[in-house]
C-alpha atoms as a PDB file:
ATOM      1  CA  UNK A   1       0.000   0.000   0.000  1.00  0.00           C
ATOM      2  CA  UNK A   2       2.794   2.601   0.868  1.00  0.00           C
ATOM      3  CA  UNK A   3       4.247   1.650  -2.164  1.00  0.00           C
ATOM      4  CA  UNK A   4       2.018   2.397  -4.301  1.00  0.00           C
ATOM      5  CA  UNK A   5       0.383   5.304  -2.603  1.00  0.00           C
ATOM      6  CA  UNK A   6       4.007   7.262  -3.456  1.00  0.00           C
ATOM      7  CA  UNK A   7       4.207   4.768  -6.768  1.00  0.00           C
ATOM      8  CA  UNK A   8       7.638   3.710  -5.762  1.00  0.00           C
ATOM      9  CA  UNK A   9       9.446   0.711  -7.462  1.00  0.00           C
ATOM     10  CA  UNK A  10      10.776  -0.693  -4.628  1.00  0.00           C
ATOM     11  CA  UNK A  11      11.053  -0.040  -0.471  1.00  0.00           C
ATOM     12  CA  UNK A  12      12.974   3.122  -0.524  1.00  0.00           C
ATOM     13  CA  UNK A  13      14.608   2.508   2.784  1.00  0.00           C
ATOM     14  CA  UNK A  14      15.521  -1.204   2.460  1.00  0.00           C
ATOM     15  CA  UNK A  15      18.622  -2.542   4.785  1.00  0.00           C
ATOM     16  CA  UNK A  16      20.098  -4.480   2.238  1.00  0.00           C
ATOM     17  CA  UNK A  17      24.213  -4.151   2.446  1.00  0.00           C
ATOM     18  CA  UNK A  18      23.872  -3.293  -1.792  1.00  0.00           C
ATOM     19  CA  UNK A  19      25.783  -0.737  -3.360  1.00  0.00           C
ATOM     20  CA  UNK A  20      22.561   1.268  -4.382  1.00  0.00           C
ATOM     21  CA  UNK A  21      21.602   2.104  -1.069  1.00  0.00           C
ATOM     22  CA  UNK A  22      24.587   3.336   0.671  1.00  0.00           C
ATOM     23  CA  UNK A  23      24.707   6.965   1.279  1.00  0.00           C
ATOM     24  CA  UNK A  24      28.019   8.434   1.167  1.00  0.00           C
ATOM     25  CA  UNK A  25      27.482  11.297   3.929  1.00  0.00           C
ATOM     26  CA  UNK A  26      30.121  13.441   5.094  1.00  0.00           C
ATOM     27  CA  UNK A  27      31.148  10.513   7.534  1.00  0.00           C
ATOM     28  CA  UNK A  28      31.237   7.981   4.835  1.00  0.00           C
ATOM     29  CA  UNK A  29      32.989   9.544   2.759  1.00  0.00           C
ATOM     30  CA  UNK A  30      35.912  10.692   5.242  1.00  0.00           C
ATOM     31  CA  UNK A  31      36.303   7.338   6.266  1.00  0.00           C
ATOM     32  CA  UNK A  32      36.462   5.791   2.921  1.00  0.00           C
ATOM     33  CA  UNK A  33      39.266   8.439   2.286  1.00  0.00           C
ATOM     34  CA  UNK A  34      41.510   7.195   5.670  1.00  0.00           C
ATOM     35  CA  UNK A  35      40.763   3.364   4.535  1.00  0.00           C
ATOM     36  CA  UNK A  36      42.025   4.632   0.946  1.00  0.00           C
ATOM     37  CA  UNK A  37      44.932   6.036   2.381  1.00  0.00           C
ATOM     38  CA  UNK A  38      45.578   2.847   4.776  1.00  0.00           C
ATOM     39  CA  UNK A  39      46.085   0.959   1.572  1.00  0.00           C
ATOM     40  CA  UNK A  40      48.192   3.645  -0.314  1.00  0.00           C
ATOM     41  CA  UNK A  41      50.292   3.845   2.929  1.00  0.00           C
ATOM     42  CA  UNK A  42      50.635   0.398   3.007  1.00  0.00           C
ATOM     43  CA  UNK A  43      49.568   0.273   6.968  1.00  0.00           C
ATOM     44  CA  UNK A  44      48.431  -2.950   8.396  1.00  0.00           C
ATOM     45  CA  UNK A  45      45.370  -2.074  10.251  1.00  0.00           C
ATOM     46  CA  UNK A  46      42.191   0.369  10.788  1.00  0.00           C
ATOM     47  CA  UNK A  47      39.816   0.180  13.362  1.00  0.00           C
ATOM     48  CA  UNK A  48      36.305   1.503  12.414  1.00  0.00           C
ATOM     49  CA  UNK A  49      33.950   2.387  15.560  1.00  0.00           C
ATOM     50  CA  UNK A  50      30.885   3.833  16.224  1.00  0.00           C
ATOM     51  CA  UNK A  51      27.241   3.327  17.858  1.00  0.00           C
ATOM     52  CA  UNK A  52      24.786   1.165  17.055  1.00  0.00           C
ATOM     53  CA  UNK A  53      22.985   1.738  14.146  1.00  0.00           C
ATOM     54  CA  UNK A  54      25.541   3.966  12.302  1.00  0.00           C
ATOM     55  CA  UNK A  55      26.290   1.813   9.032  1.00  0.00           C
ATOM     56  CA  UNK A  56      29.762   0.152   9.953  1.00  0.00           C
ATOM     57  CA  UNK A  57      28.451  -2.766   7.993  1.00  0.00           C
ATOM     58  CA  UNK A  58      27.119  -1.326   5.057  1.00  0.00           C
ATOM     59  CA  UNK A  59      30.593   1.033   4.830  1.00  0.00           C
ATOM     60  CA  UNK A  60      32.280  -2.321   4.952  1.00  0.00           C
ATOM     61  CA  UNK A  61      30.732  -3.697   2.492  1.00  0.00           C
ATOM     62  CA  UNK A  62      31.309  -0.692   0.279  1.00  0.00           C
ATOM     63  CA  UNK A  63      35.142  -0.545   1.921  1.00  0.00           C
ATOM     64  CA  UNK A  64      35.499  -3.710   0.417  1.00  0.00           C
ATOM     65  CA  UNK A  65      34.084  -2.853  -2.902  1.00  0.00           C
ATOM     66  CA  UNK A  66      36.656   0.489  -3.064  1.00  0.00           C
ATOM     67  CA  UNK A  67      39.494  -1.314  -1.853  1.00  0.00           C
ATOM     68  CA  UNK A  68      39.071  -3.682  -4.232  1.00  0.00           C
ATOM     69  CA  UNK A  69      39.187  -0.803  -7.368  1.00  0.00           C
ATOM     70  CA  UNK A  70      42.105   0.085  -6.454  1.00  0.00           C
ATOM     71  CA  UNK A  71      43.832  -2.974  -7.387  1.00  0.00           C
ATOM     72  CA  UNK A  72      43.560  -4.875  -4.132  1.00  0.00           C
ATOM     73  CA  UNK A  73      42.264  -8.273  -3.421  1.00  0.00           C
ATOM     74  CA  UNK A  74      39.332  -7.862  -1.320  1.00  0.00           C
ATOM     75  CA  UNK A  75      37.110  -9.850   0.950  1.00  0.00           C
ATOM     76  CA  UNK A  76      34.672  -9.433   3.302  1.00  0.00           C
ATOM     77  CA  UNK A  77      33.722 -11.347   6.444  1.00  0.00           C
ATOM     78  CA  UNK A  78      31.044 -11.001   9.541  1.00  0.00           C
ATOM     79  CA  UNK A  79      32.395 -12.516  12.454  1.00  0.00           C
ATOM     80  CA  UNK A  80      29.269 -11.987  14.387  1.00  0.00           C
ATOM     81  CA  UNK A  81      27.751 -15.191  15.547  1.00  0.00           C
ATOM     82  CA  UNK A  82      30.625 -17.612  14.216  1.00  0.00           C
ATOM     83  CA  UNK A  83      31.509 -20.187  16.320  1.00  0.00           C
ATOM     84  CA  UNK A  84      35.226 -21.012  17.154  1.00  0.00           C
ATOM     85  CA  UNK A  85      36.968 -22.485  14.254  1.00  0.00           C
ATOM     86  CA  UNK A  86      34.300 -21.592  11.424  1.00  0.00           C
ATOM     87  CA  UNK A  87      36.121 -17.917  10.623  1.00  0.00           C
ATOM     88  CA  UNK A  88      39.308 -19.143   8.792  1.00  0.00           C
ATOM     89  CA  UNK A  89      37.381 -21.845   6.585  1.00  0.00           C
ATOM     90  CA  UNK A  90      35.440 -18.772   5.520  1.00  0.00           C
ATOM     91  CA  UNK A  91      37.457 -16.353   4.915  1.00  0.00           C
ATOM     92  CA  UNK A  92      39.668 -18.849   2.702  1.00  0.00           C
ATOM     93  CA  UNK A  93      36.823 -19.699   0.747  1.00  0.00           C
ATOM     94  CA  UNK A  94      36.286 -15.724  -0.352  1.00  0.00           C
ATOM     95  CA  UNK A  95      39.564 -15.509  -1.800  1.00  0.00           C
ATOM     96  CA  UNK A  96      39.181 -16.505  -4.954  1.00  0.00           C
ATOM     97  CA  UNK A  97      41.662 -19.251  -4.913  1.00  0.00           C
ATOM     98  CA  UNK A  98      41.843 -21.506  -8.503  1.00  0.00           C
ATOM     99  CA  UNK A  99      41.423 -25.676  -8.565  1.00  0.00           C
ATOM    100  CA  UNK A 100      44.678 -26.536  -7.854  1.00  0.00           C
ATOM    101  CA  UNK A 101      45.474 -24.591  -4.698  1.00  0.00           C
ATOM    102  CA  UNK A 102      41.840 -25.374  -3.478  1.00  0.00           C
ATOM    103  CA  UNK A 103      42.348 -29.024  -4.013  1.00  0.00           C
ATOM    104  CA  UNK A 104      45.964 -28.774  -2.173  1.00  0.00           C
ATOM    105  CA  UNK A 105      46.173 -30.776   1.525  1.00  0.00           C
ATOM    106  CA  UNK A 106      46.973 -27.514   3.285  1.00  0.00           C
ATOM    107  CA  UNK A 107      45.586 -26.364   6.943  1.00  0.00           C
ATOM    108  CA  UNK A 108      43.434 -23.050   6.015  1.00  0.00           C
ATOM    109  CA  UNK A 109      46.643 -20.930   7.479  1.00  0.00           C
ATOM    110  CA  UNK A 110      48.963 -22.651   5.071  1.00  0.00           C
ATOM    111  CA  UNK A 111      46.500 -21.529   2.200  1.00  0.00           C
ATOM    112  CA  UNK A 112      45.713 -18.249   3.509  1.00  0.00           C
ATOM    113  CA  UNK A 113      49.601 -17.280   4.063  1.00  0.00           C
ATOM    114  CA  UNK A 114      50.215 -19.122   0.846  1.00  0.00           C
ATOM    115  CA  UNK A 115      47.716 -16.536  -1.101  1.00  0.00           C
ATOM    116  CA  UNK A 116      49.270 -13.498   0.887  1.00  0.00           C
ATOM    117  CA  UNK A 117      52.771 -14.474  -0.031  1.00  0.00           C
ATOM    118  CA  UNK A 118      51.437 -15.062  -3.960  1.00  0.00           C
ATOM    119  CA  UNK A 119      50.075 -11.720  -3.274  1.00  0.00           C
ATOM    120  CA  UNK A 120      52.912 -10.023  -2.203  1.00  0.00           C
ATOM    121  CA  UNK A 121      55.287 -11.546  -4.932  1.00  0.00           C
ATOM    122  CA  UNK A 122      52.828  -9.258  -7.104  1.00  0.00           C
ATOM    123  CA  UNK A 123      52.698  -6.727  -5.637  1.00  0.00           C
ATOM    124  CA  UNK A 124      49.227  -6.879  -5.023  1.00  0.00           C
ATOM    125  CA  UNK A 125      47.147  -5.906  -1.586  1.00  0.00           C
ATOM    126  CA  UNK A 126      44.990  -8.212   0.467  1.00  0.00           C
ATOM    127  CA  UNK A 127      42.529  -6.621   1.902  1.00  0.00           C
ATOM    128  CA  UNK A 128      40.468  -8.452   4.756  1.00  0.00           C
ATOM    129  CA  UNK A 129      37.666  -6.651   6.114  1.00  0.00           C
ATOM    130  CA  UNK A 130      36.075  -8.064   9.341  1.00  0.00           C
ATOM    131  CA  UNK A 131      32.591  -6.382  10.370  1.00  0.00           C
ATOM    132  CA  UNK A 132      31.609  -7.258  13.896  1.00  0.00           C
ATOM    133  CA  UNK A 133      35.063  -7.788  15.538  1.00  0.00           C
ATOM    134  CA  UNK A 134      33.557  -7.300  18.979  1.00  0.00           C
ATOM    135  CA  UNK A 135      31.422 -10.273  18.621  1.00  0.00           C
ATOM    136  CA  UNK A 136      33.854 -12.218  17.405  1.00  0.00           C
ATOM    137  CA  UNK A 137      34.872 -15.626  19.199  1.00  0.00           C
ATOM    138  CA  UNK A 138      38.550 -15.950  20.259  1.00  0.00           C
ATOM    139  CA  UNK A 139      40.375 -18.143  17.816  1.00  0.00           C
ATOM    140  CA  UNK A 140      38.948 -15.317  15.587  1.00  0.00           C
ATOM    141  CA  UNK A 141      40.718 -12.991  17.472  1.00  0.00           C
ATOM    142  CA  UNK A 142      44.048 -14.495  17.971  1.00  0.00           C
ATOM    143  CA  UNK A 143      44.029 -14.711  14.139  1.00  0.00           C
ATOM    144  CA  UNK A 144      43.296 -11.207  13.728  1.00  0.00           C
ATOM    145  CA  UNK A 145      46.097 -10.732  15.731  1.00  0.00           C
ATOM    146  CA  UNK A 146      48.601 -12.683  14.171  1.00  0.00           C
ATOM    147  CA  UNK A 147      47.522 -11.257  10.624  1.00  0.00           C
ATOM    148  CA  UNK A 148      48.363  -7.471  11.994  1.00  0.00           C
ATOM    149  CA  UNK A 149      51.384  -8.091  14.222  1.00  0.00           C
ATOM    150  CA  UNK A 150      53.764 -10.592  12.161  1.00  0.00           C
ATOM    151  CA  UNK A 151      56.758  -9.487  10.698  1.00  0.00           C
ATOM    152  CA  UNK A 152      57.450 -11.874   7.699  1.00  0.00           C
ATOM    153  CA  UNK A 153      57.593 -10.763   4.729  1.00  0.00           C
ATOM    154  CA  UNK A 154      54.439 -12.478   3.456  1.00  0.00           C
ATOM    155  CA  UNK A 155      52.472  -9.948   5.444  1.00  0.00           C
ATOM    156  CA  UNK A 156      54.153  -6.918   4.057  1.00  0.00           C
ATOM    157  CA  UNK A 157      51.114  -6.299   1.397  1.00  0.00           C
ATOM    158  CA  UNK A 158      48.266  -7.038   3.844  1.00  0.00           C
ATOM    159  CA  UNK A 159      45.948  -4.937   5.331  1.00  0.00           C
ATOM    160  CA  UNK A 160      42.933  -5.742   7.775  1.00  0.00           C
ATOM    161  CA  UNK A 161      40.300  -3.465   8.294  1.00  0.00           C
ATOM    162  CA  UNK A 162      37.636  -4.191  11.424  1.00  0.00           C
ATOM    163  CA  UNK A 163      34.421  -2.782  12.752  1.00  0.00           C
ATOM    164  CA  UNK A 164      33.326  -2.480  15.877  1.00  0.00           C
ATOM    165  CA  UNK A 165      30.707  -0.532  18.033  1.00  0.00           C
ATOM    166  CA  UNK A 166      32.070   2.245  20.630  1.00  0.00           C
ATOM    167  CA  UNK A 167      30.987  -0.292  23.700  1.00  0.00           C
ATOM    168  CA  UNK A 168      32.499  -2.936  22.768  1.00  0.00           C
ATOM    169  CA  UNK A 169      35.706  -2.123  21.810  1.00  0.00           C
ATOM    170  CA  UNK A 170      36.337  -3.023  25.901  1.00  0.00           C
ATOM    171  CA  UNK A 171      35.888  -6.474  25.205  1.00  0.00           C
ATOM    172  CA  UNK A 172      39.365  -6.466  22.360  1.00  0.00           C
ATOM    173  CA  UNK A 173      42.384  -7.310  23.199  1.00  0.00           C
ATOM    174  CA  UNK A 174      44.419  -4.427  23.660  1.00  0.00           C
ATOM    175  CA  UNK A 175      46.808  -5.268  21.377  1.00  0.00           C
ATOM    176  CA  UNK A 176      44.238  -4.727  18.695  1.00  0.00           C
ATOM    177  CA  UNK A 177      43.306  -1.604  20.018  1.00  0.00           C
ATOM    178  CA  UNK A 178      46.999  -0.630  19.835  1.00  0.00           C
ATOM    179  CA  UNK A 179      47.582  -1.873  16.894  1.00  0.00           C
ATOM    180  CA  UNK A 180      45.417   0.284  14.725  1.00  0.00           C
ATOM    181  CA  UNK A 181      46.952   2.778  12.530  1.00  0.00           C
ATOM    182  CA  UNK A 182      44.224   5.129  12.099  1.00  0.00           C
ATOM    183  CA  UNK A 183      40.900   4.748  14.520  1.00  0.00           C
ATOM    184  CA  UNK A 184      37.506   6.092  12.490  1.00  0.00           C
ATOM    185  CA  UNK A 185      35.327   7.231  14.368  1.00  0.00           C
ATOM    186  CA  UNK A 186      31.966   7.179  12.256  1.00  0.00           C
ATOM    187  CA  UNK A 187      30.155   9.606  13.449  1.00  0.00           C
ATOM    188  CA  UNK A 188      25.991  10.467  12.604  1.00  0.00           C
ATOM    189  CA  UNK A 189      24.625  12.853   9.391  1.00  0.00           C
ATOM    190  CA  UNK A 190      24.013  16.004   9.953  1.00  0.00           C
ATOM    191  CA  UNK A 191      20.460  17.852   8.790  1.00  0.00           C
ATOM    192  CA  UNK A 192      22.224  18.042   5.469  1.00  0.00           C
ATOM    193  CA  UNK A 193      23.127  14.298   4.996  1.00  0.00           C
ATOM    194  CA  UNK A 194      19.734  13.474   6.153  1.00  0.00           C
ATOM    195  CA  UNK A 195      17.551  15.639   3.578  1.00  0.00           C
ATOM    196  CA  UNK A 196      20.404  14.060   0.901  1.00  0.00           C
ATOM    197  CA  UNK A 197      19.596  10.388   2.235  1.00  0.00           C
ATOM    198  CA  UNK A 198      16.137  10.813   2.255  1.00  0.00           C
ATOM    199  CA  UNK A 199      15.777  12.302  -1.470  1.00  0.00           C
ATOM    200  CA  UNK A 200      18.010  10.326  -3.247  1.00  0.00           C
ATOM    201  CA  UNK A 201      16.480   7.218  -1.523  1.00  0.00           C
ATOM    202  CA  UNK A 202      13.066   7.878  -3.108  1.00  0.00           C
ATOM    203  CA  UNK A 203      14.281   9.128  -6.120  1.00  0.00           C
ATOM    204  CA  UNK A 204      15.935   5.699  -6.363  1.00  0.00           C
ATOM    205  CA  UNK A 205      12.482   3.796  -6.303  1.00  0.00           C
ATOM    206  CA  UNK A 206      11.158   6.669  -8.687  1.00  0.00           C
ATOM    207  CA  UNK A 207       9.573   8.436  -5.950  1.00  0.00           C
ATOM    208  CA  UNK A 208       9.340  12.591  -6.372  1.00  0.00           C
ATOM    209  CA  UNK A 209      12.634  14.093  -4.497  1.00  0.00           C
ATOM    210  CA  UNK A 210      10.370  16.471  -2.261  1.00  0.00           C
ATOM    211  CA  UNK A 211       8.243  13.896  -0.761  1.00  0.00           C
ATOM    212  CA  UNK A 212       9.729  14.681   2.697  1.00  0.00           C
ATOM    213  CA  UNK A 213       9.650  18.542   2.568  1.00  0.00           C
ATOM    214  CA  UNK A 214      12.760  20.511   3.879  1.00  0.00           C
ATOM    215  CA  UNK A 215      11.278  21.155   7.454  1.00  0.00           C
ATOM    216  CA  UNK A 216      10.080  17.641   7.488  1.00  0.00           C
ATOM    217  CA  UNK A 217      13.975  16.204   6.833  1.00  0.00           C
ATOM    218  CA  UNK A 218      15.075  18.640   9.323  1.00  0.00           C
ATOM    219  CA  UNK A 219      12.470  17.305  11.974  1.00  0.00           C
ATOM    220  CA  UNK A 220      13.241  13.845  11.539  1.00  0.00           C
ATOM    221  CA  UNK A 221      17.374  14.703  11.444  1.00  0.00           C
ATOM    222  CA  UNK A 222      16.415  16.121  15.213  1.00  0.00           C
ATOM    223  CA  UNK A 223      14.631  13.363  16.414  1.00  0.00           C
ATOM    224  CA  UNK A 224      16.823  10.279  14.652  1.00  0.00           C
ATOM    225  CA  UNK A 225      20.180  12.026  15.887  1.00  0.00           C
ATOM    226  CA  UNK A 226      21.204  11.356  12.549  1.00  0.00           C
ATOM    227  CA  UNK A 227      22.109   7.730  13.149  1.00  0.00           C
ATOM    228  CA  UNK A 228      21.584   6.149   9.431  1.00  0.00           C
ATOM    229  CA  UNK A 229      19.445   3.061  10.893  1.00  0.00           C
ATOM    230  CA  UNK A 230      17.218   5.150  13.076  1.00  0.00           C
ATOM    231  CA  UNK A 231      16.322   7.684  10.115  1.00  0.00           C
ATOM    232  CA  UNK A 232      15.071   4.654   7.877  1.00  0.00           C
ATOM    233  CA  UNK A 233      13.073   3.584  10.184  1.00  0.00           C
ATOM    234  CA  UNK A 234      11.732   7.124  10.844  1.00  0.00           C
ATOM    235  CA  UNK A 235      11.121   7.737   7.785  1.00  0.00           C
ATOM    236  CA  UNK A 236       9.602   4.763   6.496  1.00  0.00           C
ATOM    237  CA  UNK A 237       7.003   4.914   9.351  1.00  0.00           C
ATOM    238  CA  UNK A 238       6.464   8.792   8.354  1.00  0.00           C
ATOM    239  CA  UNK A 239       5.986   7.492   4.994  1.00  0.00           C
ATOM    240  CA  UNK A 240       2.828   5.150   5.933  1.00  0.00           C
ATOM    241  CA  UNK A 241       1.856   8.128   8.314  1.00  0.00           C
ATOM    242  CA  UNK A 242       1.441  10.794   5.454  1.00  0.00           C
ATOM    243  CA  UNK A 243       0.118   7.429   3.036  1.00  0.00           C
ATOM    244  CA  UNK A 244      -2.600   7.060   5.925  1.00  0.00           C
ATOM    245  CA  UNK A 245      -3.459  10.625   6.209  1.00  0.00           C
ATOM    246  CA  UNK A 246      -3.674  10.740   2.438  1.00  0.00           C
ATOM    247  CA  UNK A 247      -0.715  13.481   2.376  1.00  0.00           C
ATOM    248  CA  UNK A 248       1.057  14.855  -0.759  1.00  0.00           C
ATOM    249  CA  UNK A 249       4.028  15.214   1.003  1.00  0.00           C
ATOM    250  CA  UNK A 250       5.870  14.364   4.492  1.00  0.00           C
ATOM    251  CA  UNK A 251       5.358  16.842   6.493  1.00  0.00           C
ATOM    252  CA  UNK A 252       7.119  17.949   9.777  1.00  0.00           C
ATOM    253  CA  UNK A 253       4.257  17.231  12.039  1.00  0.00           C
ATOM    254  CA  UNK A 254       3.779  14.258  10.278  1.00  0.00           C
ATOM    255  CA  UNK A 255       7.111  13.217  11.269  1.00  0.00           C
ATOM    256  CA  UNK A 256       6.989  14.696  14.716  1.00  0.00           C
ATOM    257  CA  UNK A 257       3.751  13.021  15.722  1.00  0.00           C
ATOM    258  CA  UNK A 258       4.965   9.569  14.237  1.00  0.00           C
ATOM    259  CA  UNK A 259       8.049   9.809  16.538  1.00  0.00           C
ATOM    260  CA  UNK A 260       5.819  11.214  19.660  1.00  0.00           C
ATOM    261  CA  UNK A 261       3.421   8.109  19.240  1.00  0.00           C
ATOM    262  CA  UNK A 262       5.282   5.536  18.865  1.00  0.00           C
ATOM    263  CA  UNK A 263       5.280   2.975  22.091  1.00  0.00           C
ATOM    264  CA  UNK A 264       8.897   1.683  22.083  1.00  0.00           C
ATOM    265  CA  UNK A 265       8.821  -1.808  23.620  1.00  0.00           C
ATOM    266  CA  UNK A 266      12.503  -2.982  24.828  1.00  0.00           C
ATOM    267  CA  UNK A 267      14.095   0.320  23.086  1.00  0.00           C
ATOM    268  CA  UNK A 268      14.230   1.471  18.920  1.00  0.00           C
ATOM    269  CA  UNK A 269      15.176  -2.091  18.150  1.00  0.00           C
ATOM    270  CA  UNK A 270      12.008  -4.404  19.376  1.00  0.00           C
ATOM    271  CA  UNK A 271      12.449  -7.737  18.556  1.00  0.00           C
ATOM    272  CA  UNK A 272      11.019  -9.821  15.499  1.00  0.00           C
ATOM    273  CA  UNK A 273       8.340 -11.595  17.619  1.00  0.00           C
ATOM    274  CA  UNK A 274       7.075  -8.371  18.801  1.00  0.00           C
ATOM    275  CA  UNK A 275       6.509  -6.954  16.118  1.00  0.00           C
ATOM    276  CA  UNK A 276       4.598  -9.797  14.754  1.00  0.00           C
ATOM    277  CA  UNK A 277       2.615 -10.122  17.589  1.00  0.00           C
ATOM    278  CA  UNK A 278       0.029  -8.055  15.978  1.00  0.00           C
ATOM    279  CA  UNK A 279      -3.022  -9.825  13.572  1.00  0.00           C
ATOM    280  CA  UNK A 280      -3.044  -6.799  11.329  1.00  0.00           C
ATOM    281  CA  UNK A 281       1.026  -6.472  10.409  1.00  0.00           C
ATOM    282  CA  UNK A 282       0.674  -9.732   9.028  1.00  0.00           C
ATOM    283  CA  UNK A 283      -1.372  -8.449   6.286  1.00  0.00           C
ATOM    284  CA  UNK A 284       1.689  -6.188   5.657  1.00  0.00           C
ATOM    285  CA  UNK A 285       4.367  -6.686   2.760  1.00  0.00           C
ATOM    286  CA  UNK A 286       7.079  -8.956   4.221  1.00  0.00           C
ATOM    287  CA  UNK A 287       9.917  -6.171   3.310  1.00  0.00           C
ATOM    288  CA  UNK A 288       7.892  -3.239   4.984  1.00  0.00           C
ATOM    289  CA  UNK A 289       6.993  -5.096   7.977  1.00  0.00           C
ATOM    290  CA  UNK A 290      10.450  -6.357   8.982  1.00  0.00           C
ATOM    291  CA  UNK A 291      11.463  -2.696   8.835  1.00  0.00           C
ATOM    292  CA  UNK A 292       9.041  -2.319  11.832  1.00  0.00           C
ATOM    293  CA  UNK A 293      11.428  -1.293  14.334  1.00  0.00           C
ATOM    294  CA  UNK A 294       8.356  -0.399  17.378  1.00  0.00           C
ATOM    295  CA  UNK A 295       5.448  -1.907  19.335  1.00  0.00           C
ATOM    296  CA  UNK A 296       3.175  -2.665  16.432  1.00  0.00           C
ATOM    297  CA  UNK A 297       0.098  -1.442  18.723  1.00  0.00           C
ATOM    298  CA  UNK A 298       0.698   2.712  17.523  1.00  0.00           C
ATOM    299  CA  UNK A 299      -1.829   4.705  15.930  1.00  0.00           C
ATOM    300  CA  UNK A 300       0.073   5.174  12.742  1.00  0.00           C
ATOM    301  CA  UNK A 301       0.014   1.696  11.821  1.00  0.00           C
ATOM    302  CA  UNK A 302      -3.523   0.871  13.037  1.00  0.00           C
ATOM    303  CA  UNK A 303      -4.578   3.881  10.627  1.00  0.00           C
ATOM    304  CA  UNK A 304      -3.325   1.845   7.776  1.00  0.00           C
ATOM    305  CA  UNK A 305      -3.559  -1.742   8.842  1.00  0.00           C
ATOM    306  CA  UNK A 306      -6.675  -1.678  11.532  1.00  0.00           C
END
């Protein structure tokens, strides 16, 4: 129904980790810019931090993506939720190893060190980028450590790059926190990345640019604090808000008494079962629903969903 109402394509604020829907903000882009320079420098290892919510996984993803047009070898790996002993396996099987070196009777270290010294011989960078390194189990961790702290020359083309939220960079071991060459803070949008976010993410669904009006991006860059997660959320519930109400256009009170009504149950991030919990989401689109963030019991869903 929201869909259509603003006779979008597609959900305009969809989480997906895709190269169309990252937003390079002033944040994004400075810390693309340090990882760049990581590489050109040929330093070992960057730390990326910030609060929940902020995009460290979807600028890893990109990270990985940049790195990797600028002539490095690139891959990408979530440690969150692996259990000890599954992270090497994985990470060897993203490198895009040929038959014969697959098929050799190697330990996954042997092949991994193997590939950076192949690497190295020309001149090439490995780039590994771990999102999640707080929640990372320990062999994990001891790996990490290895891959930024030895001295041999197979290492001398690699770089790591690691994410990890501002509480729980307690929980690493300080050597990693030492370690880093460059710490990046990524910090929230301001008004102006918001209004940018929010424009060029309808626009990319061929929704009008304007359907959140200037005071209405400014409203919801107040109340979101600018972290990236929070506005989507925002403003797809604005969205079916102004949809409900039969709106042209978002507008700041629309956004203002979505935020002010909605009954947060266990904080912004409610859990799956909660959200289902209600007869009339169901109904919903399976993409829009799961970007439910809130008690489903508010009076801007009911309007649209009874």
């Amino acid at each position: 129904m929201v869909s259509n109402y603003w006779n979008f394509t597609a959900a305009p604020f969809d989480a997906a980790l895709e190269p169309a829907t990252f937003y390079t903000g002033a944040p994004q882009e400075e810390a693309l810019a340090r990882l760049e320079w990581i590489v050109d420098e040929r330093q070992r290892f960057a730390l990326v931090v910030g609060v929940e919510g902020c995009g460290k996984s979807h600028l890893a993803a990109m990270a990985t993506r940049r790195l990797g047009g600028l002539g490095a070898e690139s891959v990408m790996l979530s440690l969150r939720g692996l259990t000890p002993g599954d992270w090497l396996e994985m990470l060897v099987g993203r490198l895009p190893l040929d038959a014969m070196s697959r098929g050799e009777p190697l330990r996954p270290w042997q092949q991994l060190e193997n590939r950076l010294r192949e690497n190295t011989l020309m001149e090439r960078t490995t780039a590994m980028v771990f999102d999640d390194i707080d929640d990372a189990p320990s062999d994990a961790l001891d790996g990490i450590v290895r891959l930024i702290s030895a001295a041999e020359p197979r290492y001398a083309r690699t770089v790591v790059v690691a994410t990890a939220t501002l509480s729980g960079l307690s929980r690493l071991p300080a050597v990693i926190r030492q370690r880093a060459a460059v710490r990046i803070e990524l910090g929230p949008w301001d008004a102006a990345d918001v209004a940018g976010f929010l424009s060029r993410a309808t626009q990319r669904v061929g929704g009008k640019a304007d359907i959140f009006s200037s005071d209405a991006a400014a409203t919801l860059a107040r109340f979101s604090g600018g972290v990236p997660r929070v506005v989507s959320q925002l403003a797809h519930l604005s969205l079916m808000a102004a949809a409900g109400d039969a709106l042209p256009q978002v507008d700041p009170g629309t956004v203002e008494r979505t935020w002010r009504e909605l009954s947060p149950s266990g904080g912004a991030d409610a859990s799956d079962a909660a959200v289902r919990s209600s007869p009339g989401l169901m109904a919903m689109d399976p993409d829009e629903r799961d970007e439910l963030p809130v008690n489903p019991h508010v009076r801007v869903v009911r309007r649209l969903w009874g």
